[in-house]
Protein backbone atom coordinates (compact mmCIF):
# COMPACT_ATOMS: atom_id res chain seq x y z
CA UNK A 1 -32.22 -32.11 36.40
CA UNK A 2 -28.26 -32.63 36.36
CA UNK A 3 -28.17 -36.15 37.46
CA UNK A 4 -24.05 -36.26 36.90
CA UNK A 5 -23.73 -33.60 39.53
CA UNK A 6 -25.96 -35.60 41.76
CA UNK A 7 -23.62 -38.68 40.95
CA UNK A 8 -20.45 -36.62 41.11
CA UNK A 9 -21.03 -35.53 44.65
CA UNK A 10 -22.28 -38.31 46.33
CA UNK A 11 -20.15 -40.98 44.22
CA UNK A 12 -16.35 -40.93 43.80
CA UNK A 13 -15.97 -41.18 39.83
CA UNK A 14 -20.27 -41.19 40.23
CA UNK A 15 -20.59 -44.69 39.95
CA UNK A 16 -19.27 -47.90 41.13
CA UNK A 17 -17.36 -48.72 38.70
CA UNK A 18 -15.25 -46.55 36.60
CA UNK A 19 -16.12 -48.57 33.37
CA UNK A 20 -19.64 -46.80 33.95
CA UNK A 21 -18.21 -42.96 34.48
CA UNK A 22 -19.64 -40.02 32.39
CA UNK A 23 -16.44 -39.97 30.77
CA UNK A 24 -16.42 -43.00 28.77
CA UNK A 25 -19.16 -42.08 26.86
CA UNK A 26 -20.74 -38.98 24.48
CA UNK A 27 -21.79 -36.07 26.07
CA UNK A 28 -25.54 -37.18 24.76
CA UNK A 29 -25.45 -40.26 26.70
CA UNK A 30 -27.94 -40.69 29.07
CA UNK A 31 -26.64 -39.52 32.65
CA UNK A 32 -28.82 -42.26 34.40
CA UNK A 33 -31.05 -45.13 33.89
CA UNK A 34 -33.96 -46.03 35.19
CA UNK A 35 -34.46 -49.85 33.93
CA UNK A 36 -33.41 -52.87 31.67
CA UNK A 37 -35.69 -55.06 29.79
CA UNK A 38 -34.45 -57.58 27.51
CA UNK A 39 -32.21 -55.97 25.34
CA UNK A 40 -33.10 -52.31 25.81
CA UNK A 41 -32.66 -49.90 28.87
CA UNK A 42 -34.81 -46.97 29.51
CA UNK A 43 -34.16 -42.98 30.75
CA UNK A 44 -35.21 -41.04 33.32
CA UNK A 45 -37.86 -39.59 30.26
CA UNK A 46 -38.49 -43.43 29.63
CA UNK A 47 -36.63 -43.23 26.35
CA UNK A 48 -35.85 -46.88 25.17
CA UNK A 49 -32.05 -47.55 23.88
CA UNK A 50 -31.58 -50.95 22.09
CA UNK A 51 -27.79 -52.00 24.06
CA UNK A 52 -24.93 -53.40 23.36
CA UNK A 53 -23.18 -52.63 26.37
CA UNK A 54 -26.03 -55.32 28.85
CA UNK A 55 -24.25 -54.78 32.05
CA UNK A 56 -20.37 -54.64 31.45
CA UNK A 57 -20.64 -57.95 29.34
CA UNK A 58 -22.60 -59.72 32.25
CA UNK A 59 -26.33 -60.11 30.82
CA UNK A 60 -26.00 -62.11 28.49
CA UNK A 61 -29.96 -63.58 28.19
CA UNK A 62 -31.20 -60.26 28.57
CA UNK A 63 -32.33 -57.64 31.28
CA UNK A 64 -35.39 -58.78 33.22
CA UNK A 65 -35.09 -62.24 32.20
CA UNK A 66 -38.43 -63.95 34.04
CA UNK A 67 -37.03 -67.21 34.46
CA UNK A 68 -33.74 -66.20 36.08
CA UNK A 69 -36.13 -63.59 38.00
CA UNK A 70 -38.04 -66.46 39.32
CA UNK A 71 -35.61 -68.79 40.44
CA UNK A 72 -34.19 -65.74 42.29
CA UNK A 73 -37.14 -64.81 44.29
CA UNK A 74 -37.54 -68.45 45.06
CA UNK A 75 -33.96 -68.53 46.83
CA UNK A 76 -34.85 -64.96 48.68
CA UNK A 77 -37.91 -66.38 50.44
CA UNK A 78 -35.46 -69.50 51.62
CA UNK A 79 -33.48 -66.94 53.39
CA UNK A 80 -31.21 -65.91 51.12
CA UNK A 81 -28.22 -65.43 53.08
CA UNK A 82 -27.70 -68.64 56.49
CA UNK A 83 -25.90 -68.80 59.02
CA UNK A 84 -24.31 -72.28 57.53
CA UNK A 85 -23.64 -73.38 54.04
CA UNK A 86 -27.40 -73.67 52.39
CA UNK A 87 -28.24 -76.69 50.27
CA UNK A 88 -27.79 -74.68 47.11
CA UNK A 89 -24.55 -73.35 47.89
CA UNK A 90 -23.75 -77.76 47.63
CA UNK A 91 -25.83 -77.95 44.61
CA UNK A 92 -24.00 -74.99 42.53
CA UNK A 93 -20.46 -76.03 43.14
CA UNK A 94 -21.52 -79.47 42.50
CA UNK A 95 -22.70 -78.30 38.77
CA UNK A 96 -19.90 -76.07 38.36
CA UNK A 97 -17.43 -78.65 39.10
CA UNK A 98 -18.81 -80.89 36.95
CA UNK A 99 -19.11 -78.76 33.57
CA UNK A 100 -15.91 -77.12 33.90
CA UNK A 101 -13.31 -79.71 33.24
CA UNK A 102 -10.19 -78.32 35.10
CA UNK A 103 -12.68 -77.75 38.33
CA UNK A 104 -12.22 -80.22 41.01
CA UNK A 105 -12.82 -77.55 43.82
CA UNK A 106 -14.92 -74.04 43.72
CA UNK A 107 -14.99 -70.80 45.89
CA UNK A 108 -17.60 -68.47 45.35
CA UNK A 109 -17.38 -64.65 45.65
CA UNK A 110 -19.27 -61.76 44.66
CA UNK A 111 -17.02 -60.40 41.83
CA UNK A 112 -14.44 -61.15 39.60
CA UNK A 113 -11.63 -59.18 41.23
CA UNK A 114 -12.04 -61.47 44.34
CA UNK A 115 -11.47 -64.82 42.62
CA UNK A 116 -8.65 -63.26 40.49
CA UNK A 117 -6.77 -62.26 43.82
CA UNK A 118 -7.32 -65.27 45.39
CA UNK A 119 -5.73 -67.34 42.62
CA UNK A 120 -3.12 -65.34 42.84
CA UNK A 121 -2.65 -65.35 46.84
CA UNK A 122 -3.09 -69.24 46.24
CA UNK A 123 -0.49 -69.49 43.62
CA UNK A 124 2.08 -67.78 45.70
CA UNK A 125 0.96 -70.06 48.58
CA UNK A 126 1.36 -72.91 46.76
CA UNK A 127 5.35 -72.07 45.21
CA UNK A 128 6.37 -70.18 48.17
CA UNK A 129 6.92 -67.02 45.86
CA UNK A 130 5.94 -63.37 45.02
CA UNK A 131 6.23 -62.57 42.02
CA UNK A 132 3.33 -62.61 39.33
CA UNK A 133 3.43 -62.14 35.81
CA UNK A 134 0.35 -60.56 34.19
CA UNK A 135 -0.67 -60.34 30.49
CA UNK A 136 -0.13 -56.17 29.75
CA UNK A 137 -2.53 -56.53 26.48
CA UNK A 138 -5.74 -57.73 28.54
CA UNK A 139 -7.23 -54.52 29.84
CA UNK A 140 -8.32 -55.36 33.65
CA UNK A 141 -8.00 -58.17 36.14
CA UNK A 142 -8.78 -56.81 39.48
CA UNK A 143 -8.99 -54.11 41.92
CA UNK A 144 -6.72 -55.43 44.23
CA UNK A 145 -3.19 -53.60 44.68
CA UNK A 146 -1.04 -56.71 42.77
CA UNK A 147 -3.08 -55.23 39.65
CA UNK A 148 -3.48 -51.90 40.08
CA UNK A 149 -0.14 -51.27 41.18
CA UNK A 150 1.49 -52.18 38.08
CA UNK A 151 -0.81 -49.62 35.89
CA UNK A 152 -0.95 -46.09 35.04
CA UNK A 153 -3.29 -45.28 37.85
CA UNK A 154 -1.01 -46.90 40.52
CA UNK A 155 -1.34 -43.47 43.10
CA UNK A 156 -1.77 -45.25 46.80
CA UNK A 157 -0.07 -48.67 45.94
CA UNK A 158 3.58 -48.95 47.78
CA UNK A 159 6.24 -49.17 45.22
CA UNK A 160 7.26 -52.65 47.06
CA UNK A 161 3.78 -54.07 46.11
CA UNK A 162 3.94 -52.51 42.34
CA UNK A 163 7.57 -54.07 42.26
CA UNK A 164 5.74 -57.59 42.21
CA UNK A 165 4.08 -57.56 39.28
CA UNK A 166 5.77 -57.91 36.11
CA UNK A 167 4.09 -57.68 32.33
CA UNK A 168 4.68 -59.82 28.99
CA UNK A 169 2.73 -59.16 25.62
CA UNK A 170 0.04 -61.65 24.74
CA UNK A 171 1.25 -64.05 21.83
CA UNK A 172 4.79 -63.44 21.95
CA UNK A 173 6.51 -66.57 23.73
CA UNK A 174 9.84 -65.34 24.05
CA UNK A 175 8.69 -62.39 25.76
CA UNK A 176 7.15 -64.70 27.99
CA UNK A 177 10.76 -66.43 28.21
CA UNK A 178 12.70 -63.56 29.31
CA UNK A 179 10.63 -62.99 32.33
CA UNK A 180 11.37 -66.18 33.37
CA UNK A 181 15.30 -65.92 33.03
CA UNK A 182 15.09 -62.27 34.26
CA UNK A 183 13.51 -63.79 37.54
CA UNK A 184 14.61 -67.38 38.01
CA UNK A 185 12.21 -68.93 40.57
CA UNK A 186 10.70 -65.94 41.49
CA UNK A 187 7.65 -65.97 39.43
CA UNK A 188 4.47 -67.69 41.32
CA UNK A 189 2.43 -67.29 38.55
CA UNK A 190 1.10 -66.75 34.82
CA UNK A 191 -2.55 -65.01 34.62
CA UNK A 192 -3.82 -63.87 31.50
CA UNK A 193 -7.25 -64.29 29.16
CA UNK A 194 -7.32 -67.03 26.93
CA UNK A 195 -8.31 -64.31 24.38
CA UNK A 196 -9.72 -61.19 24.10
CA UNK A 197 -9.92 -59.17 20.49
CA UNK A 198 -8.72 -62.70 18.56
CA UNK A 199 -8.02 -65.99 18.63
CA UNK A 200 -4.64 -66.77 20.03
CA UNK A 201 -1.81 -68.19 17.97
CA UNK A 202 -1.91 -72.00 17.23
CA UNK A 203 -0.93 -73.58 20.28
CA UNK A 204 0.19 -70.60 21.92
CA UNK A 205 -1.62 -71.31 25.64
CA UNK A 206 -0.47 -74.70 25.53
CA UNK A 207 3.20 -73.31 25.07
CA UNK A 208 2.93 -70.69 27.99
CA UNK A 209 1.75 -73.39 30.60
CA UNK A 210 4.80 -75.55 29.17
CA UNK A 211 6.50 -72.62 30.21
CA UNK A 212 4.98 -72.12 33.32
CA UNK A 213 5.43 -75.86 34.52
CA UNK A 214 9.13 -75.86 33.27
CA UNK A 215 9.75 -72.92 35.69
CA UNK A 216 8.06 -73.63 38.34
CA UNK A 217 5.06 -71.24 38.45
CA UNK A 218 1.27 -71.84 38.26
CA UNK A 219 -0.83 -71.11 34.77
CA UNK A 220 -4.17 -68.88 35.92
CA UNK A 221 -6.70 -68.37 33.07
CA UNK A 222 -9.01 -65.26 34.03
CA UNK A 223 -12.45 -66.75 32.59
CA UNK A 224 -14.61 -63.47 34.03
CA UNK A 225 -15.25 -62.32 30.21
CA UNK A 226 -14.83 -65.28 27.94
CA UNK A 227 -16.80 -68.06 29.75
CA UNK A 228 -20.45 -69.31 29.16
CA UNK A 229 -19.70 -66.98 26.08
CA UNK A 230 -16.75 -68.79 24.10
CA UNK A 231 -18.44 -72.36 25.22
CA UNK A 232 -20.20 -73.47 28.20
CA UNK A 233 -17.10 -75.01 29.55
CA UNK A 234 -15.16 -71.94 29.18
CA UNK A 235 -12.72 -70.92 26.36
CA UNK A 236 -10.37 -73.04 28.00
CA UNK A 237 -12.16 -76.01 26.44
CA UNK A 238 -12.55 -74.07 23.11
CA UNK A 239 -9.26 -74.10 22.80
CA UNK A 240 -7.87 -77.10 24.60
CA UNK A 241 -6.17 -75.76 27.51
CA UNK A 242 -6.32 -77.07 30.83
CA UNK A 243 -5.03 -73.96 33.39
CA UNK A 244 -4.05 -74.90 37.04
CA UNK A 245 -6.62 -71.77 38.25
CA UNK A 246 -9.11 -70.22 36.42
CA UNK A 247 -11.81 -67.60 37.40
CA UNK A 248 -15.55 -67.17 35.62
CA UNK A 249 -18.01 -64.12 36.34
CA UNK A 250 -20.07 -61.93 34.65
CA UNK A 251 -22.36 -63.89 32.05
CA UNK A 252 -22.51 -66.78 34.25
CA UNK A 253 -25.13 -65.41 35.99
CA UNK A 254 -27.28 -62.77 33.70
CA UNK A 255 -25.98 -59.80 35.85
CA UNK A 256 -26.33 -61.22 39.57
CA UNK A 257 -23.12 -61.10 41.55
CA UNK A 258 -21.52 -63.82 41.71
CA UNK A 259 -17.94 -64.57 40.40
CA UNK A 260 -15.96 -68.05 40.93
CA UNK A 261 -12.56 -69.40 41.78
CA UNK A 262 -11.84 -73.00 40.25
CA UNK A 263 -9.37 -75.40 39.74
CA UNK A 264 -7.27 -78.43 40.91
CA UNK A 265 -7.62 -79.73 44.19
CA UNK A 266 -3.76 -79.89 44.85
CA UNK A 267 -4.05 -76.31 44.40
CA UNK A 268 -7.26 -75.39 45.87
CA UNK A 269 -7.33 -77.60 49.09
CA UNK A 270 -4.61 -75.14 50.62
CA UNK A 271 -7.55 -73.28 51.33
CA UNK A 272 -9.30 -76.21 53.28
CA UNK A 273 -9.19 -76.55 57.16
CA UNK A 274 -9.66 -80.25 57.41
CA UNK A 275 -5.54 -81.30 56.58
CA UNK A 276 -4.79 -80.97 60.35
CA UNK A 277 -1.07 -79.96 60.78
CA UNK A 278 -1.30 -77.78 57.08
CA UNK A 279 -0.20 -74.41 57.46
CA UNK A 280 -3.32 -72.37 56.50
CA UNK A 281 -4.60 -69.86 53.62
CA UNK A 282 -7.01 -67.23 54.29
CA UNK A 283 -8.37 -67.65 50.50
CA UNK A 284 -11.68 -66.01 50.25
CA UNK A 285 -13.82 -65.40 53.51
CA UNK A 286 -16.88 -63.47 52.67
CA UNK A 287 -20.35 -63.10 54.00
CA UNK A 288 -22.19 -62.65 51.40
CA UNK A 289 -19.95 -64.97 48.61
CA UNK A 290 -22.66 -68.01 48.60
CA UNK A 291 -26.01 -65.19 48.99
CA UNK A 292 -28.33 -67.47 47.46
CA UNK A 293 -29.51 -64.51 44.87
CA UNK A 294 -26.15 -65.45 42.76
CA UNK A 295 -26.33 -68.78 42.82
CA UNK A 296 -29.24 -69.22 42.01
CA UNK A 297 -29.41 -67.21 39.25
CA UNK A 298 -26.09 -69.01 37.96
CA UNK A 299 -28.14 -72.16 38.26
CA UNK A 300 -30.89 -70.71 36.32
CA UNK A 301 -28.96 -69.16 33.73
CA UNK A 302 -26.45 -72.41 33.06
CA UNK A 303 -30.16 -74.23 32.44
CA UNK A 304 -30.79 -71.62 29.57
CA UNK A 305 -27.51 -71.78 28.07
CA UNK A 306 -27.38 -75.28 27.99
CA UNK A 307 -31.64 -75.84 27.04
CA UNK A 308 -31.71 -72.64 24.32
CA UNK A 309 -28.32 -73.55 22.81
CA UNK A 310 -27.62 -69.45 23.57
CA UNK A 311 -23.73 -69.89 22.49
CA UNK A 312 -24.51 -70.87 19.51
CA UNK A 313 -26.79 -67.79 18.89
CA UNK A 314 -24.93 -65.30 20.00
CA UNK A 315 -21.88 -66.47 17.70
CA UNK A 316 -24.44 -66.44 14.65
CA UNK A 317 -25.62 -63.34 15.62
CA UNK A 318 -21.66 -61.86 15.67
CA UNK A 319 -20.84 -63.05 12.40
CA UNK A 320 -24.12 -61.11 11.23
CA UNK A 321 -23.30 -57.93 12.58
CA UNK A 322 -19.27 -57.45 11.93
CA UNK A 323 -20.91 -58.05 8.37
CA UNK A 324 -23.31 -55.66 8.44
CA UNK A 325 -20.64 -52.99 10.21
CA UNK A 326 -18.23 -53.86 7.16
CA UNK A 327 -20.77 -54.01 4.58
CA UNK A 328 -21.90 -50.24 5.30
CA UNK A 329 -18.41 -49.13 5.81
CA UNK A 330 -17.68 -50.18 1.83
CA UNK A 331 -21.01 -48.68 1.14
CA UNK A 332 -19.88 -45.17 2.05
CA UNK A 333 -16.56 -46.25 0.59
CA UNK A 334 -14.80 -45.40 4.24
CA UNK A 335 -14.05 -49.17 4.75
CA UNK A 336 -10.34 -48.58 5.47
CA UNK A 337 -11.46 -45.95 8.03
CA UNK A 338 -13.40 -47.52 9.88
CA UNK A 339 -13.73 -51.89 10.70
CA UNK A 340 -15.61 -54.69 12.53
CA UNK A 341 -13.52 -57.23 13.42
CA UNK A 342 -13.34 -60.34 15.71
CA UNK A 343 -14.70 -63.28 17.83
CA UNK A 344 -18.15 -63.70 16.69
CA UNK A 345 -19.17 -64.46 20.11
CA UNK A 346 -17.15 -61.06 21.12
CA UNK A 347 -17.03 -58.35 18.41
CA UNK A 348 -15.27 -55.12 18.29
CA UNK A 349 -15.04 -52.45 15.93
CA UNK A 350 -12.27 -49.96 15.52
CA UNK A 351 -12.19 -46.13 14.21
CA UNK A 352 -9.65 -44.05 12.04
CA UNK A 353 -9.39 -40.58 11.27
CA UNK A 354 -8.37 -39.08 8.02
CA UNK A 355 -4.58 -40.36 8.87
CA UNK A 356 -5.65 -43.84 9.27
CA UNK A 357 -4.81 -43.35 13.28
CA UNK A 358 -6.91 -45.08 15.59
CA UNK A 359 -8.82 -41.96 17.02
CA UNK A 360 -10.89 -41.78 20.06
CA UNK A 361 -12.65 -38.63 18.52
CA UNK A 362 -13.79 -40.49 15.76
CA UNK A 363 -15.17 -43.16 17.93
CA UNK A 364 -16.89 -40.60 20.43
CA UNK A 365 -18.70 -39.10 16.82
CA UNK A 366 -19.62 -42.51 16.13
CA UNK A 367 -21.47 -43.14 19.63
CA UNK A 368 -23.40 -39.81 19.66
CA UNK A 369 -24.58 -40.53 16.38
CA UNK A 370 -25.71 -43.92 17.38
CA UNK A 371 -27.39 -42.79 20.77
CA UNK A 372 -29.21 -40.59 18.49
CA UNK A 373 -30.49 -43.21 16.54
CA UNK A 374 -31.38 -45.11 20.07
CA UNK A 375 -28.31 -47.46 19.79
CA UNK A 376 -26.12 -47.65 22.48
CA UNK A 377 -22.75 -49.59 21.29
CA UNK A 378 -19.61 -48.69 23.35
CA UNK A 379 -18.55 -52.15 22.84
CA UNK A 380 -20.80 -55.66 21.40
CA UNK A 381 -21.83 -57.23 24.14
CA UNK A 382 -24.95 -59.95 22.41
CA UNK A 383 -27.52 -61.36 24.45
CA UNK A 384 -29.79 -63.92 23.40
CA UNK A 385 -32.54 -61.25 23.47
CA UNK A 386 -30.80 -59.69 20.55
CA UNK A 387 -33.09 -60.98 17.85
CA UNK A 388 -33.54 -59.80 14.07
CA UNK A 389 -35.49 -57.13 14.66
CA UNK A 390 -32.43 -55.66 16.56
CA UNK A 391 -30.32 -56.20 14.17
CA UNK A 392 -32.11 -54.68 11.11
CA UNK A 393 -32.88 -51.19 13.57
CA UNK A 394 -28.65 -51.98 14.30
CA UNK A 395 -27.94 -51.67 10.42
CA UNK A 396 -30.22 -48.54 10.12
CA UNK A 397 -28.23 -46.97 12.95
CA UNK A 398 -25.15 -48.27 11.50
CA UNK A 399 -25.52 -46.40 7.90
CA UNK A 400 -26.96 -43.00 9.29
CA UNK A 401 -23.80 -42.63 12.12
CA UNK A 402 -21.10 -43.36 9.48
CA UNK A 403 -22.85 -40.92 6.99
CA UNK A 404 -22.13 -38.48 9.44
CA UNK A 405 -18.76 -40.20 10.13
CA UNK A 406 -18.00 -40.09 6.76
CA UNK A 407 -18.28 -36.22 6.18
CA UNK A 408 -16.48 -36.12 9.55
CA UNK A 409 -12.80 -37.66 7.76
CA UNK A 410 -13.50 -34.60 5.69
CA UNK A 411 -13.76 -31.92 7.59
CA UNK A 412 -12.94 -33.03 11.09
CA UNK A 413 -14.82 -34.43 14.22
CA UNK A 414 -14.57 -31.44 15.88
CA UNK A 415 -17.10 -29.70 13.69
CA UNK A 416 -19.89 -32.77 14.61
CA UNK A 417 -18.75 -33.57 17.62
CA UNK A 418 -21.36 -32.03 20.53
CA UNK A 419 -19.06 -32.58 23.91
CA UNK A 420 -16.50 -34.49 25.38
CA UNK A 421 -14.14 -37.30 23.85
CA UNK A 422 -14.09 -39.84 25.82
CA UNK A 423 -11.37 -41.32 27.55
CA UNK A 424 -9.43 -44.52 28.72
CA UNK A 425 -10.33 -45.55 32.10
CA UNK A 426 -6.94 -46.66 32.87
CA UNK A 427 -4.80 -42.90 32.74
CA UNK A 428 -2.50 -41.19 34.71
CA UNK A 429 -4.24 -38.14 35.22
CA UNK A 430 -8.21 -37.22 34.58
């Protein structure tokens, strides 16, 4: 049964979010899934895939995880969604506050392109301008026109809203600089990832809120990806950074919706509607922001990351596999071909073709022959239910796909290749 025509028709891209569309992966990727459990998901022929991918980067204990499960169900039977703020809604921004060192206030929302906007909307609130300035080398930060609008795929955003958002390349300052001068207090606001692929450059983030402060404008760290993975306290702690706004999603919660806007009060209490006479910010209204099923599986998870010491696994685990990607790379002497590279805690690997050009062919070749050995790897996503078993059936994967990748810099990928090459979600035209 074609279950991507099923998709196709119903579902504009056929699914909800076009990081999950047919065309990112190998034409032998399953079209739909029918569960998760720990570290595996199954088919609609109950095939079981070890994964790498564990929900867009957001499980990050595993699929199915009882204890989170548990806690979840508990909230659910207290009513799950009241008419007036519930007594965990208190108790979660009371813990998140207090962990995260730059949060003195917290709104909830269900995902991370909310919170992102709303720092935004707050920072142009706050300096009474409209301009934002957005990191071009970090791939996504929301849905919203302000984003969108200034990318590729910006088909239904007025030009007057693209207009607003300018770009600067991550690590280089004086790119950073020229923004600034270009638009002289017209710039509301920095946002950008602490990191992403590395590290940044020694006291780089510390220099671009120097330069935010100088000018005027408000420093936003987008924390959807990189915290409770970098440290429990965000990367922002990691490396010593303290942003005005910063936004956290995805592994916070092992897969639940629920994303979070944070920061300092002078900033955040715009939204408030206590300061009688304060002209007022519609920051984030939702029903459904504080459901108890997020929070409380935000609650549960933070006690497993903090009890299990997860971080600190899924780092060790990192450093394992990068040397187990490079290690069978020299092996089949193709190590300049093809890499592992990275934050431990956030992998990546990268593939060549014969000309030493990054080549999505190559890397489709490489993901059919790992689905085939029942890895699925279209990015490293580690969860703590990524023991050593999955790593040693990793490695076998590993060594059979590049034998085939190897012969492939020979003769082409064309000739192994059985579909599709997949694509960037962010194009002009499909």
């Amino acid at each position: 049964m074609n279950y991507r025509q099923r998709l196709l028709s119903l579902i504009p891209g056929g699914a909800h979010t076009y990081s999950r569309g047919y065309d990112q992966f190998p034409a032998n990727c399953p079209q739909i899934l029918t569960k998760g459990n720990k570290c595996y998901i199954y088919d609609i022929n109950n095939r079981k895939i070890l994964d790498y991918g564990m929900g867009l980067r957001s499980v990050i204990l595993g699929y199915n995880n009882n204890e989170v499960n548990r806690k979840v169900i508990e909230a659910i039977k207290k009513g799950n969604n009241l008419t007036l703020p519930s007594l965990l809604e208190l108790k979660a921004a009371e813990t998140i506050t207090n962990l995260i060192t730059t949060a003195e206030m917290v709104k909830f929302a269900k995902n991370g392109s909310n919170v992102t906007t709303a720092a935004v909307k707050l920072a142009r609130a706050y300096t009474g301008r409209d301009y934002v300035a957005r990191c071009i080398d970090h791939p996504f930060f929301s849905f919203d026109d302000w984003f969108i609008g200034s990318t590729v795929m910006n088909k239904g955003v007025p030009k007057q809203i693209s207009d607003l958002t300018i770009t600067f390349k991550y690590g280089d300052l004086k790119d950073l600089e020229n923004l600034f001068e270009k638009y002289p207090n017209k710039i509301s606001c920095v946002i950008m990832e602490a990191a992403t692929t590395n590290h940044p450059p020694q006291g780089y983030l510390q220099k671009v809120k120097e330069i935010c402060h100088k000018n005027g404008a408000l420093f936003i760290l987008d924390e959807i990806i990189t915290g409770f993975r970098w440290h429990l306290k965000g990367a922002q702690y990691y490396y010593n950074i303290d942003p005005d706004l910063s936004t956290f999603g995805k592994a916070m919660s092992n897969g639940f919706s629920i994303a979070a806007l944070v920061g300092k009060k002078e900033f955040m209490k715009l939204g408030s509607i206590e300061l009688e006479g304060q002209e007022r910010v519609f920051l984030l209204s939702s029903t459904y922001g504080a459901e108890m099923t997020g929070l409380a599986a935000f609650l549960a998870t933070l006690n497993i990351l903090q009890r299990e010491n997860v971080i600190e696994y899924i780092w060790k685990y990192g450093e394992k596999l990068i040397q187990i990607f490079n290690k069978k790379a020299k092996e089949i002497g193709i190590q300049e071909y093809f890499k592992a590279d990275g934050i431990p805690c956030s992998p990546w690997y990268i593939t060549y073709n014969s000309k030493k050009q990054i080549c999505l062919g190559m890397k489709t070749l490489f993901l059919q022959e790992m689905i085939k050995n029942r890895v699925f790897i279209p990015w490293i996503s580690i969860s703590y239910s990524h023991t050593q078993k999955e790593l040693e059936i990793t490695e076998k994967a590993i060594e059979k796909a590049l034998k085939v990748y190897s012969l492939a810099l020979e003769d082409g990928y064309q000739k192994y290749l059985e579909g599709h090459i997949i694509k960037p979600v962010f194009r002009k035209y499909n």
